[in-house]
C-alpha atoms as a PDB file:
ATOM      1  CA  UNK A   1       6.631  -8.642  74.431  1.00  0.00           C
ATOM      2  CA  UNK A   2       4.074  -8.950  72.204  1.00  0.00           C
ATOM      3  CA  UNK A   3       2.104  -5.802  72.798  1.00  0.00           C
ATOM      4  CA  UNK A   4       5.806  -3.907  71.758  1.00  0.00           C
ATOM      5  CA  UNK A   5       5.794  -2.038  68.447  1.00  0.00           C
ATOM      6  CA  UNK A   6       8.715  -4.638  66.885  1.00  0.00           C
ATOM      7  CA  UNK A   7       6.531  -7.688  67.691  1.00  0.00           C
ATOM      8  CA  UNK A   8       3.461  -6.265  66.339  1.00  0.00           C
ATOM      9  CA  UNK A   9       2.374  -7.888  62.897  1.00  0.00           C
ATOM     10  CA  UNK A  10       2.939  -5.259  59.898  1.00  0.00           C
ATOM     11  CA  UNK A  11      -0.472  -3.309  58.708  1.00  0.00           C
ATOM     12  CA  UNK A  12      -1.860  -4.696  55.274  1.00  0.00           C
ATOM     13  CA  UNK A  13      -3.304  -2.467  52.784  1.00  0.00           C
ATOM     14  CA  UNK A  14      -5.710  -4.534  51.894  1.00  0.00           C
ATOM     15  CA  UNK A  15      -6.646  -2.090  48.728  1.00  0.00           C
ATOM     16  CA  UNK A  16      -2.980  -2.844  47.516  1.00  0.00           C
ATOM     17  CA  UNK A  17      -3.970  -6.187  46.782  1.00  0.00           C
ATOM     18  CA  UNK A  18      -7.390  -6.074  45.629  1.00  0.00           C
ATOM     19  CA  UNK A  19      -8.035  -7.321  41.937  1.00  0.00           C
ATOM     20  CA  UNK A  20      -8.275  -4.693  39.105  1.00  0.00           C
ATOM     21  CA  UNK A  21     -12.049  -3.727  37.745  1.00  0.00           C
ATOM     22  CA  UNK A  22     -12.790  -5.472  35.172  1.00  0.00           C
ATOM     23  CA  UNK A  23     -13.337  -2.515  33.053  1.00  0.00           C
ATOM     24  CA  UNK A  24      -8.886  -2.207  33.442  1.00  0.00           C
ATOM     25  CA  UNK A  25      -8.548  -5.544  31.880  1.00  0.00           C
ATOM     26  CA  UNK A  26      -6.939  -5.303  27.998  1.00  0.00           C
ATOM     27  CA  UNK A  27      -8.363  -6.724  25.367  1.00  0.00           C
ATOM     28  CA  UNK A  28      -5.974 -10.127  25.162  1.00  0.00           C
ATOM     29  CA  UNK A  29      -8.427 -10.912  28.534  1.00  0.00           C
ATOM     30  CA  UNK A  30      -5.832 -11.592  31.094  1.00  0.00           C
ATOM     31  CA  UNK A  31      -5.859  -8.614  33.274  1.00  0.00           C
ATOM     32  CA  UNK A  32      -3.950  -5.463  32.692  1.00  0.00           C
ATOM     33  CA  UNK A  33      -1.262  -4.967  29.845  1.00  0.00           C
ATOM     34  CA  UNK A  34       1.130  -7.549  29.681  1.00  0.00           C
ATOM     35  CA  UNK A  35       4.055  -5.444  28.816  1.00  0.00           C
ATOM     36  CA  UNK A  36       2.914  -2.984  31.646  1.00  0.00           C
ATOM     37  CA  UNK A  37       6.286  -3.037  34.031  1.00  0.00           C
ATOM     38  CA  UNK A  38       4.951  -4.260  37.425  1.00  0.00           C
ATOM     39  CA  UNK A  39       6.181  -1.050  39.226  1.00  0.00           C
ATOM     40  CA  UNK A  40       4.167   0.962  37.672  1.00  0.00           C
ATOM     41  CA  UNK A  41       1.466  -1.310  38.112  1.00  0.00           C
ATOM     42  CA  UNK A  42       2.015  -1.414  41.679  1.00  0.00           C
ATOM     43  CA  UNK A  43       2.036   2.705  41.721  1.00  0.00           C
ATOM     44  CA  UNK A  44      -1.462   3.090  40.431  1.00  0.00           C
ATOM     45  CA  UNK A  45      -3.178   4.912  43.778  1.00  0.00           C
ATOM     46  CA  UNK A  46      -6.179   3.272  42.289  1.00  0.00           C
ATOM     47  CA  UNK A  47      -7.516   1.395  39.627  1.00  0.00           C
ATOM     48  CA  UNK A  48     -10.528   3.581  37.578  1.00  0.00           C
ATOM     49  CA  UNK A  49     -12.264   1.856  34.674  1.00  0.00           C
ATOM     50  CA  UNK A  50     -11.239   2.964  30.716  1.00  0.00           C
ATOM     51  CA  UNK A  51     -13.263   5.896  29.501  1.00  0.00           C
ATOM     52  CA  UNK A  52     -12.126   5.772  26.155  1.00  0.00           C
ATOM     53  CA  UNK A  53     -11.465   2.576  23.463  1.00  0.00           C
ATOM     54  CA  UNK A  54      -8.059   3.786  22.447  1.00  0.00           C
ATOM     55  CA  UNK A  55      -7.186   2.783  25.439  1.00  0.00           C
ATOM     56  CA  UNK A  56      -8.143  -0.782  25.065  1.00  0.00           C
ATOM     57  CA  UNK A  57     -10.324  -2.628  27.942  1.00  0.00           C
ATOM     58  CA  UNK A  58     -12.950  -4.957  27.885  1.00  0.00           C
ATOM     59  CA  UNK A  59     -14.952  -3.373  25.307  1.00  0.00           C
ATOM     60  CA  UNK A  60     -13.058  -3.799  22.387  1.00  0.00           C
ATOM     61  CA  UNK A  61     -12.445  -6.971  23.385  1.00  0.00           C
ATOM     62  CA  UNK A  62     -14.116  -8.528  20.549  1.00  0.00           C
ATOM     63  CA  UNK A  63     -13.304  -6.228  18.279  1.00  0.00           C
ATOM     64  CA  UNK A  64     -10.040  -7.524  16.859  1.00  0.00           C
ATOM     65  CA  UNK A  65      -8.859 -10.115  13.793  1.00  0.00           C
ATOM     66  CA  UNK A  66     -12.035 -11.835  14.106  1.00  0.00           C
ATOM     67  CA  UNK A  67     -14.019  -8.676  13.344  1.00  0.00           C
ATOM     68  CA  UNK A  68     -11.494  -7.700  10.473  1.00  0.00           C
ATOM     69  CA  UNK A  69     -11.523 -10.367   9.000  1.00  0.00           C
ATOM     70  CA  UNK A  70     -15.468 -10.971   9.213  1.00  0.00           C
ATOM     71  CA  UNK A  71     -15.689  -7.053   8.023  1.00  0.00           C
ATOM     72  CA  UNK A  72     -13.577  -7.985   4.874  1.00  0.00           C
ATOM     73  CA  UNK A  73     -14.926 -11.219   3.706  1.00  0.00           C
ATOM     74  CA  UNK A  74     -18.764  -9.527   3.837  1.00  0.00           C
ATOM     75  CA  UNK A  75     -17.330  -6.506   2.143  1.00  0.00           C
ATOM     76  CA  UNK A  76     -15.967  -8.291  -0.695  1.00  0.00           C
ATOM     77  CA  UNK A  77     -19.134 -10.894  -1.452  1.00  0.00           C
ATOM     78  CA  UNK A  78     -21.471  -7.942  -1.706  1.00  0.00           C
ATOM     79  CA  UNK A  79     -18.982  -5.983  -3.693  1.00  0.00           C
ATOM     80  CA  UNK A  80     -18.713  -9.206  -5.909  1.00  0.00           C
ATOM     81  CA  UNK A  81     -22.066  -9.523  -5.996  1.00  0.00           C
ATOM     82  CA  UNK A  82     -23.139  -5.797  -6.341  1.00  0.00           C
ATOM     83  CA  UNK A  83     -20.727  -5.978  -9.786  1.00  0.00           C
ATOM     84  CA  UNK A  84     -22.325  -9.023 -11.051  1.00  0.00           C
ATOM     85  CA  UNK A  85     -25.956  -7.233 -10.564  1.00  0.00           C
ATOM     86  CA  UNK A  86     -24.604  -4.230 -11.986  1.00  0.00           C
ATOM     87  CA  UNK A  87     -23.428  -6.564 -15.287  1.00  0.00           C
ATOM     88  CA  UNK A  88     -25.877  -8.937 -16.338  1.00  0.00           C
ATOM     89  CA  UNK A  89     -29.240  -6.442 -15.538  1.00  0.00           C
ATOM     90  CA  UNK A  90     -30.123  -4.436 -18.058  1.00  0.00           C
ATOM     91  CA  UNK A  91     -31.984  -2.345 -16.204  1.00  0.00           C
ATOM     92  CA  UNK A  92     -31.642   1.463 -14.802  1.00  0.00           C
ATOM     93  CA  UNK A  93     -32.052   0.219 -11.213  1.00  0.00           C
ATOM     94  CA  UNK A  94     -29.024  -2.004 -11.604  1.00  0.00           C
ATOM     95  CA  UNK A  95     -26.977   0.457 -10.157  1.00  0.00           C
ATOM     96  CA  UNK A  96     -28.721   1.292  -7.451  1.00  0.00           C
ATOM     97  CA  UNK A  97     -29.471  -2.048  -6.625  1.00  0.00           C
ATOM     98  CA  UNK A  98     -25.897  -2.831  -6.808  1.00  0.00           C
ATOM     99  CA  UNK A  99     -24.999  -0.074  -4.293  1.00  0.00           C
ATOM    100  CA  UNK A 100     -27.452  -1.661  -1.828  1.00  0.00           C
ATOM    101  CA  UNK A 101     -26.565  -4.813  -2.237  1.00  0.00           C
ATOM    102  CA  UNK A 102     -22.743  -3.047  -1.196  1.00  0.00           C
ATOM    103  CA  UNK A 103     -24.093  -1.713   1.866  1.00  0.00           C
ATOM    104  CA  UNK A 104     -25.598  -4.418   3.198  1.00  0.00           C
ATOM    105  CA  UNK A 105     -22.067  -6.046   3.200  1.00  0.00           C
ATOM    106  CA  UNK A 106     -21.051  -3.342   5.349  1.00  0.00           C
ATOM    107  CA  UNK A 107     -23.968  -3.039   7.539  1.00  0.00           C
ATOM    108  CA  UNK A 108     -23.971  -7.141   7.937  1.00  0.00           C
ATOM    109  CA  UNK A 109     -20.378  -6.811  10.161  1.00  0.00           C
ATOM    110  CA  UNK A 110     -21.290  -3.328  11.929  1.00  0.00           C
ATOM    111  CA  UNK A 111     -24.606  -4.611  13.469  1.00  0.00           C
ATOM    112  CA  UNK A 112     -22.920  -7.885  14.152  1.00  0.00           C
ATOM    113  CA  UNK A 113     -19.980  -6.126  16.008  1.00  0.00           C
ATOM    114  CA  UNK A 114     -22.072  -3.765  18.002  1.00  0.00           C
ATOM    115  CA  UNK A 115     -24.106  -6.205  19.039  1.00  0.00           C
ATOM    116  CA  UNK A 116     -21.439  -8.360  21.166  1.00  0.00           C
ATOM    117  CA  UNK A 117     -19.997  -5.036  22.481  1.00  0.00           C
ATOM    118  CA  UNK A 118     -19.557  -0.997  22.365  1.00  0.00           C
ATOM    119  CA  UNK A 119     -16.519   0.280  21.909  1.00  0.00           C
ATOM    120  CA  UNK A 120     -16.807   2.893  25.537  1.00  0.00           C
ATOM    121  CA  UNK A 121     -16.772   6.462  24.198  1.00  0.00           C
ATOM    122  CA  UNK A 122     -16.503   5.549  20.264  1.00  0.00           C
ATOM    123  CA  UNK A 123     -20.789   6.415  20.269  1.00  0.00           C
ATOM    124  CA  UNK A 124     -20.847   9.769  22.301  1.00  0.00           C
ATOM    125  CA  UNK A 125     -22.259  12.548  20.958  1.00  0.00           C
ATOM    126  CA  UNK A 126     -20.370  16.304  21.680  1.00  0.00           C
ATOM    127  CA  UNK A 127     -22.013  19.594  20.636  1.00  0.00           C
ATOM    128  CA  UNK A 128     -18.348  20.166  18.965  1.00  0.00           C
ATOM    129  CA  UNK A 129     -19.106  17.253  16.694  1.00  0.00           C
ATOM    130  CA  UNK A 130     -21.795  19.265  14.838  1.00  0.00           C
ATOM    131  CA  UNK A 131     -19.221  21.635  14.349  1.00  0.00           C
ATOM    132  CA  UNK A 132     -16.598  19.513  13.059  1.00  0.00           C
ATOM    133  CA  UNK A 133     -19.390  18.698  10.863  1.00  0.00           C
ATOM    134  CA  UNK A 134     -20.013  22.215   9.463  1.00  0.00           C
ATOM    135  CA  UNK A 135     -17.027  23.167   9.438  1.00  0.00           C
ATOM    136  CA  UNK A 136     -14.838  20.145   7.817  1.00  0.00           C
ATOM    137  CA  UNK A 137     -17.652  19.205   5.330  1.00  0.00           C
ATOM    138  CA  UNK A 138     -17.767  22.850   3.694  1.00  0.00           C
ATOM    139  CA  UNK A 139     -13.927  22.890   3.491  1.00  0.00           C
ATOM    140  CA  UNK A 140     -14.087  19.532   2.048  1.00  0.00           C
ATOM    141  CA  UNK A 141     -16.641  20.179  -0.597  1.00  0.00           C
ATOM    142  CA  UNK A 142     -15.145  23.291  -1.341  1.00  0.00           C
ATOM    143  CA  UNK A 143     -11.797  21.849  -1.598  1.00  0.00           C
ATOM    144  CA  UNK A 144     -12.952  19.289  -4.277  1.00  0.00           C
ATOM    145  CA  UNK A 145     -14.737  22.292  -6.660  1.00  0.00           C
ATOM    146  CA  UNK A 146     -11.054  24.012  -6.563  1.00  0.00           C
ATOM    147  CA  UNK A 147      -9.362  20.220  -7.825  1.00  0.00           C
ATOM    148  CA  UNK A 148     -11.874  19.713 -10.124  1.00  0.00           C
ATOM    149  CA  UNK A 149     -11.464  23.247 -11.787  1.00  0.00           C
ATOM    150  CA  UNK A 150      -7.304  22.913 -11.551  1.00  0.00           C
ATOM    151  CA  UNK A 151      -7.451  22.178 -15.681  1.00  0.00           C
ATOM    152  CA  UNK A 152      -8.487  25.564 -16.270  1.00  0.00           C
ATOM    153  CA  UNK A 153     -12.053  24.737 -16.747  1.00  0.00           C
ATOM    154  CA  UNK A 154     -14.849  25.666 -14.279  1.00  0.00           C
ATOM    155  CA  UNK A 155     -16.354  23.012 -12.291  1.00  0.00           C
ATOM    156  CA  UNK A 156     -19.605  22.366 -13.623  1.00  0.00           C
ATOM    157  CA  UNK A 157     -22.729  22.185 -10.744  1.00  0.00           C
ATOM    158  CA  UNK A 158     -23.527  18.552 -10.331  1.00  0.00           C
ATOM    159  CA  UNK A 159     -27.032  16.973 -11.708  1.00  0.00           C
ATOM    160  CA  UNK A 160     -29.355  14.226  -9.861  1.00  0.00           C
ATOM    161  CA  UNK A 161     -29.624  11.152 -11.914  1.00  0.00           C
ATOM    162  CA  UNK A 162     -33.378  10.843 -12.218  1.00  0.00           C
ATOM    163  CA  UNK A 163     -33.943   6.989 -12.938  1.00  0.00           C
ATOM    164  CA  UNK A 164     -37.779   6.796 -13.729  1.00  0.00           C
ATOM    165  CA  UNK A 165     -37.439  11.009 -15.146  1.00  0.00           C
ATOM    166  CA  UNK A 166     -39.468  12.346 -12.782  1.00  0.00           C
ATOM    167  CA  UNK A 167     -39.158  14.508  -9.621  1.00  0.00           C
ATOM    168  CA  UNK A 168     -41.154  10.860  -7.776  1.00  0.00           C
ATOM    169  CA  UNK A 169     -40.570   9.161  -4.677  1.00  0.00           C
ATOM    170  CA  UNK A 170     -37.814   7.589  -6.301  1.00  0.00           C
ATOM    171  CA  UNK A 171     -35.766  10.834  -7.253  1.00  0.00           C
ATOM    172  CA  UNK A 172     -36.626  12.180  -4.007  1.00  0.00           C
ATOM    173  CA  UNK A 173     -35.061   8.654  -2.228  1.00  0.00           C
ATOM    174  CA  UNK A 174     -31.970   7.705  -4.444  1.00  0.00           C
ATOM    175  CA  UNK A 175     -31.089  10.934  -5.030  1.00  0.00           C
ATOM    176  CA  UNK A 176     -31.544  13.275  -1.488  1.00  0.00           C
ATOM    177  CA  UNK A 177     -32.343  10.772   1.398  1.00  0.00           C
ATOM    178  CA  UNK A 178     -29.951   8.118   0.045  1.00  0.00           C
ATOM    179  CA  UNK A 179     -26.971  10.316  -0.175  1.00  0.00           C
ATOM    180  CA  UNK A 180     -27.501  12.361   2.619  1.00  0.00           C
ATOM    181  CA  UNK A 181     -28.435  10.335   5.512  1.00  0.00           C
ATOM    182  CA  UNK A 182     -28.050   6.547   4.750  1.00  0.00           C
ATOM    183  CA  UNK A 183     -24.596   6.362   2.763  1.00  0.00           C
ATOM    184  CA  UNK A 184     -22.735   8.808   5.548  1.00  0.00           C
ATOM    185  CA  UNK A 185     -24.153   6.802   8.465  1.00  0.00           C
ATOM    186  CA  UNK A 186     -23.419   2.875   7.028  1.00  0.00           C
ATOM    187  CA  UNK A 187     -19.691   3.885   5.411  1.00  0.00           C
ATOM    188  CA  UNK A 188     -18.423   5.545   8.434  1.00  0.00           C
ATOM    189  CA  UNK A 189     -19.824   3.170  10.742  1.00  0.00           C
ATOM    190  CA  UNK A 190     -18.225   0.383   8.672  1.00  0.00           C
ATOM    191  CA  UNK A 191     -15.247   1.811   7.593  1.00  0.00           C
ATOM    192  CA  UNK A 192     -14.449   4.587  10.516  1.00  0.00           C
ATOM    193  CA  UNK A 193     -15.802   2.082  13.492  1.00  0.00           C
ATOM    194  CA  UNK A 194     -15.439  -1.780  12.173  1.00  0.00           C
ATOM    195  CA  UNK A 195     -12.198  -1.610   9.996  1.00  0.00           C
ATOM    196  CA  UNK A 196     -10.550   1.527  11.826  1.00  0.00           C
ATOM    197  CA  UNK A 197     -11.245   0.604  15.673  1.00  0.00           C
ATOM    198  CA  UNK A 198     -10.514  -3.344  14.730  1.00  0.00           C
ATOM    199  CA  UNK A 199      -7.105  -2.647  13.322  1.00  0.00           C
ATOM    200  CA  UNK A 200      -6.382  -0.310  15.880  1.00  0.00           C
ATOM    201  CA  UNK A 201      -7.109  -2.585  18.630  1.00  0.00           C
ATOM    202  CA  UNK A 202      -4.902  -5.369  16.921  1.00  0.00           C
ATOM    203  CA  UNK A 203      -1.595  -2.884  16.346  1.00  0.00           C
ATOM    204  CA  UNK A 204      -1.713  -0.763  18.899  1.00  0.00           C
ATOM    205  CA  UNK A 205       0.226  -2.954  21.732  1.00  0.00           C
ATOM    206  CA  UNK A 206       3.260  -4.476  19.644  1.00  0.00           C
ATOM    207  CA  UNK A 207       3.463  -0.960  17.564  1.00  0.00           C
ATOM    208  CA  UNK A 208       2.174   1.866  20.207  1.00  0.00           C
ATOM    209  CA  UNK A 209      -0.812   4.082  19.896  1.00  0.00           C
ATOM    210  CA  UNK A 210       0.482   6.902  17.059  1.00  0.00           C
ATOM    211  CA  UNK A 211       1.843   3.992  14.880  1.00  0.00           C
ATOM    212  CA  UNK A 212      -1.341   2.055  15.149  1.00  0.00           C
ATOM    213  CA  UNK A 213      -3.526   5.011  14.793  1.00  0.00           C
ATOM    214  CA  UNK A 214      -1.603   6.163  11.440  1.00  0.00           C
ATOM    215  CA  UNK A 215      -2.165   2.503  10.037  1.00  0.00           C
ATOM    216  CA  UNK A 216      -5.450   2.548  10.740  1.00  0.00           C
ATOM    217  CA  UNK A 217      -6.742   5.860   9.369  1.00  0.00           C
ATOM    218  CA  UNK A 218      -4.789   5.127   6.091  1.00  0.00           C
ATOM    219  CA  UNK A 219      -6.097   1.714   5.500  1.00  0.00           C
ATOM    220  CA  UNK A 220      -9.545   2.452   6.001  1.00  0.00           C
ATOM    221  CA  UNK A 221      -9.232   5.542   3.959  1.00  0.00           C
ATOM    222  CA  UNK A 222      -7.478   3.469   1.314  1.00  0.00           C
ATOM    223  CA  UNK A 223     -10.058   1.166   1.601  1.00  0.00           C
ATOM    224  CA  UNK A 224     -13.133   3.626   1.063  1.00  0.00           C
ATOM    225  CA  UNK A 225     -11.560   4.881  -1.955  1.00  0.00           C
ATOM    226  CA  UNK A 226     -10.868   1.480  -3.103  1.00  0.00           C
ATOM    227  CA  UNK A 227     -14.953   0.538  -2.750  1.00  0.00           C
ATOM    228  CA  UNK A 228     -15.855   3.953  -4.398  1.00  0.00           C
ATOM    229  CA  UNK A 229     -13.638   3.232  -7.209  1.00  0.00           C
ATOM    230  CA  UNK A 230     -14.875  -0.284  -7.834  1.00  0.00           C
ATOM    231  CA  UNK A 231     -18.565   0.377  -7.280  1.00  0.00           C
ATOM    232  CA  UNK A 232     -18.256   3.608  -9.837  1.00  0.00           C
ATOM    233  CA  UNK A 233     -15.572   4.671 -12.265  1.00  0.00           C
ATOM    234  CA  UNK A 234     -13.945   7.934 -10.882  1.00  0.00           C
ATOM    235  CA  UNK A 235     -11.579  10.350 -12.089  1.00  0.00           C
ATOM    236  CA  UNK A 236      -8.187  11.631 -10.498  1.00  0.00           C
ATOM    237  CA  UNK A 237      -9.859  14.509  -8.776  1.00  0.00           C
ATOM    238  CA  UNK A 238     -12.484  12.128  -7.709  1.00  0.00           C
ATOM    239  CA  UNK A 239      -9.964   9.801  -6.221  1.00  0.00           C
ATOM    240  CA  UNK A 240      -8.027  13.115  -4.265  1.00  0.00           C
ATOM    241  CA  UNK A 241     -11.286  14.324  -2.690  1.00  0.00           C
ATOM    242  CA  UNK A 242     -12.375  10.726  -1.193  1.00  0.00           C
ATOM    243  CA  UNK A 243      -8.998  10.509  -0.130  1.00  0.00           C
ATOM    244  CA  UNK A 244      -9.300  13.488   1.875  1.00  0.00           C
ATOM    245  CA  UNK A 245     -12.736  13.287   3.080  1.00  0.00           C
ATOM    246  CA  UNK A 246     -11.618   9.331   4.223  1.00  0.00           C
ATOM    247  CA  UNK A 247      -8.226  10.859   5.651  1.00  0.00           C
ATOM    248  CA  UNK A 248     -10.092  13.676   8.194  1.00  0.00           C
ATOM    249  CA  UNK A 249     -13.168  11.709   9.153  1.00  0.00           C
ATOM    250  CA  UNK A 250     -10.471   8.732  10.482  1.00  0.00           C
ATOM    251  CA  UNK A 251      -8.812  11.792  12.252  1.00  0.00           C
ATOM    252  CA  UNK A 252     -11.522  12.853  13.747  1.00  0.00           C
ATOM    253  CA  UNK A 253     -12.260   9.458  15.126  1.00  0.00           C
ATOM    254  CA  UNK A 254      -8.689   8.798  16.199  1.00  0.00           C
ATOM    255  CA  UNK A 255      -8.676  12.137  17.978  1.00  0.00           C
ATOM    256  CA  UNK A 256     -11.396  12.323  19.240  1.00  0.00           C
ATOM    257  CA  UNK A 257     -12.760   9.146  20.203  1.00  0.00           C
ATOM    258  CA  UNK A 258     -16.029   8.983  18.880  1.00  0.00           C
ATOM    259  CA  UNK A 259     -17.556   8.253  15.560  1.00  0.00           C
ATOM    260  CA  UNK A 260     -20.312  10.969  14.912  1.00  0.00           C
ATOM    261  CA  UNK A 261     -18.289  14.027  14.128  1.00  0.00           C
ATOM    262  CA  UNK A 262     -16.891  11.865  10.705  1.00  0.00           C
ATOM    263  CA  UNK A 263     -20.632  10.540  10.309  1.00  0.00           C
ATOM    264  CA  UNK A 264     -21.681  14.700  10.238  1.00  0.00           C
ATOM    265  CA  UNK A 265     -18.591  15.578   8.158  1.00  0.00           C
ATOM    266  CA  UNK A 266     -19.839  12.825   5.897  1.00  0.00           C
ATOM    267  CA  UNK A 267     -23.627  13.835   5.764  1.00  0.00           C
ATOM    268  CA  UNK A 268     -22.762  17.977   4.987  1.00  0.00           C
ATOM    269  CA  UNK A 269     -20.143  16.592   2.240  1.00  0.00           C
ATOM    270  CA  UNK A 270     -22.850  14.997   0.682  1.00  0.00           C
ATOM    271  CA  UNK A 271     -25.790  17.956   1.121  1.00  0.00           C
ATOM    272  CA  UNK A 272     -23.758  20.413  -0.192  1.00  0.00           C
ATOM    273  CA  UNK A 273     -23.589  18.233  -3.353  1.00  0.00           C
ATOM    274  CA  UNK A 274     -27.255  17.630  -3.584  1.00  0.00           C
ATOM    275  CA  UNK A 275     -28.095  20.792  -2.599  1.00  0.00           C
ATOM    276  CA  UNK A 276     -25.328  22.396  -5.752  1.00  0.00           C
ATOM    277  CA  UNK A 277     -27.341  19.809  -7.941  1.00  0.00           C
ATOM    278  CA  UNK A 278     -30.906  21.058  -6.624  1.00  0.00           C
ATOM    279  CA  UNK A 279     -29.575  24.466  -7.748  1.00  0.00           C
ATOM    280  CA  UNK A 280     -28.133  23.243 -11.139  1.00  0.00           C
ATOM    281  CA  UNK A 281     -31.882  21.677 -11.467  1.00  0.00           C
ATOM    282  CA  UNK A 282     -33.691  24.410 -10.438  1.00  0.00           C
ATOM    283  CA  UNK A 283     -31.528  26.669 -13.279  1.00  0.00           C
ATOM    284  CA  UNK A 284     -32.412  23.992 -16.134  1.00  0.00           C
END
């Protein structure tokens, strides 16, 4: 009979077979993660949208090899061309025209990237970021006065190169603004967001999250020091302490997910220097 409980036609979920958000697909394009078994798949009670870039999604879609490579090429024509400047003018602004010229190679692929897409999460803003700031950025600074004085010999306070030898708009620029808010914000959005996020997105399905994670903070990190070292000669200690300050900011982006605690570690690294060559100023 067709009203009897064996005859009647089996209830459909029809939630079961509903398409996943498009926030869940990964960033290959094609839906969820290929080498996601299909039980587990099925399992999912239901499908909520990524919260966080690490876990790849539609929003770092775009920010792969393309990205990378873009991020690279731009990098090395300004550093090219920063070098040349730096050579053939004879001038005391070569420098710091050289050093612009550098971070306009970096700031050519970060406004390009963030301009197709956001990494979700990687621009949040947490009061504990201002912390991480405080805190990490005194240790750091601190830690690079106890390497340079390892040789026995006191570290000396830093000075402010004063290119026209005055206290004028231009001290007050190249030396304090400069340092403090533009150079933190353009190198950690270049190399903690562009290079870091891009070749995390590419490793982290064949390798896994911690391996592509560990690759990624190292070779931006290698990668700041590398620019520091070309754009200015530095010593050994000089080499240890942007290794460090490069190696926490990336772990603070891995960790956490977002970019602005390394930009504030960044910015107090760099006060507490101005401000130690302020004081060395002031003492003159």
């Amino acid at each position: 009979m067709p009203d009897q409980p064996s005859d009647a036609a089996p209830a459909v979920d029809v939630w079961a077979i509903q398409p996943p958000p498009a926030d869940d697909l990964d960033s290959s394009g094609g839906g969820m993660d290929e080498g996601e078994p299909a039980q587990r798949r099925s399992r999912r009670s239901s499908h909520q949208p990524r919260t966080d870039w690490r876990l790849g999604g539609r929003t770092v879609l775009r920010w792969r090899e393309g990205l990378l490579a873009i991020a690279l090429i731009s990098l090395g024509v300004a550093v090219l061309a920063g070098s040349m400047i730096a050579t053939v003018w004879p001038s005391p602004w070569a420098a710091a025209s050289a050093t612009v010229i550098v971070w306009i190679g970096m700031l050519v692929p970060v406004v390009w990237a963030f301009s197709r897409s956001r990494p979700i999460g990687l621009l949040r803003v947490r009061a504990l970021d201002v912390l991480y700031g405080l805190v990490l950025g005194g240790l750091l600074r601190t830690t690079q006065g106890w390497i340079e004085g390892l040789d026995g010999t006191p570290a000396a306070l830093p000075t402010l190169t004063r290119i026209d030898g005055s206290w004028g708009f231009s001290t007050i620029a190249l030396d304090i603004v400069v340092p403090v808010v533009v150079a933190p914000v353009v190198e950690e959005f270049f190399f903690r967001a562009v290079v870091l996020v891009s070749l995390y997105t590419v490793l982290r399905r064949p390798f896994g999250k911690p391996t592509a994670g560990i690759v990624a903070a190292l070779a931006s990190t290698g990668l700041f020091v590398v620019v520091h070292g070309i754009s200015g000669g530095v010593a050994v200690s000089d080499v240890v302490s942007l290794s460090l300050l490069g190696a926490v900011c990336a772990a603070l982006v891995m960790l956490t997910g977002r970019i602005w605690g390394a930009v504030l570690v960044h910015v107090v690294y760099n006060a507490s220097y101005v401000v130690l060559a302020l004081l060395e100023s002031a003492m003159s």
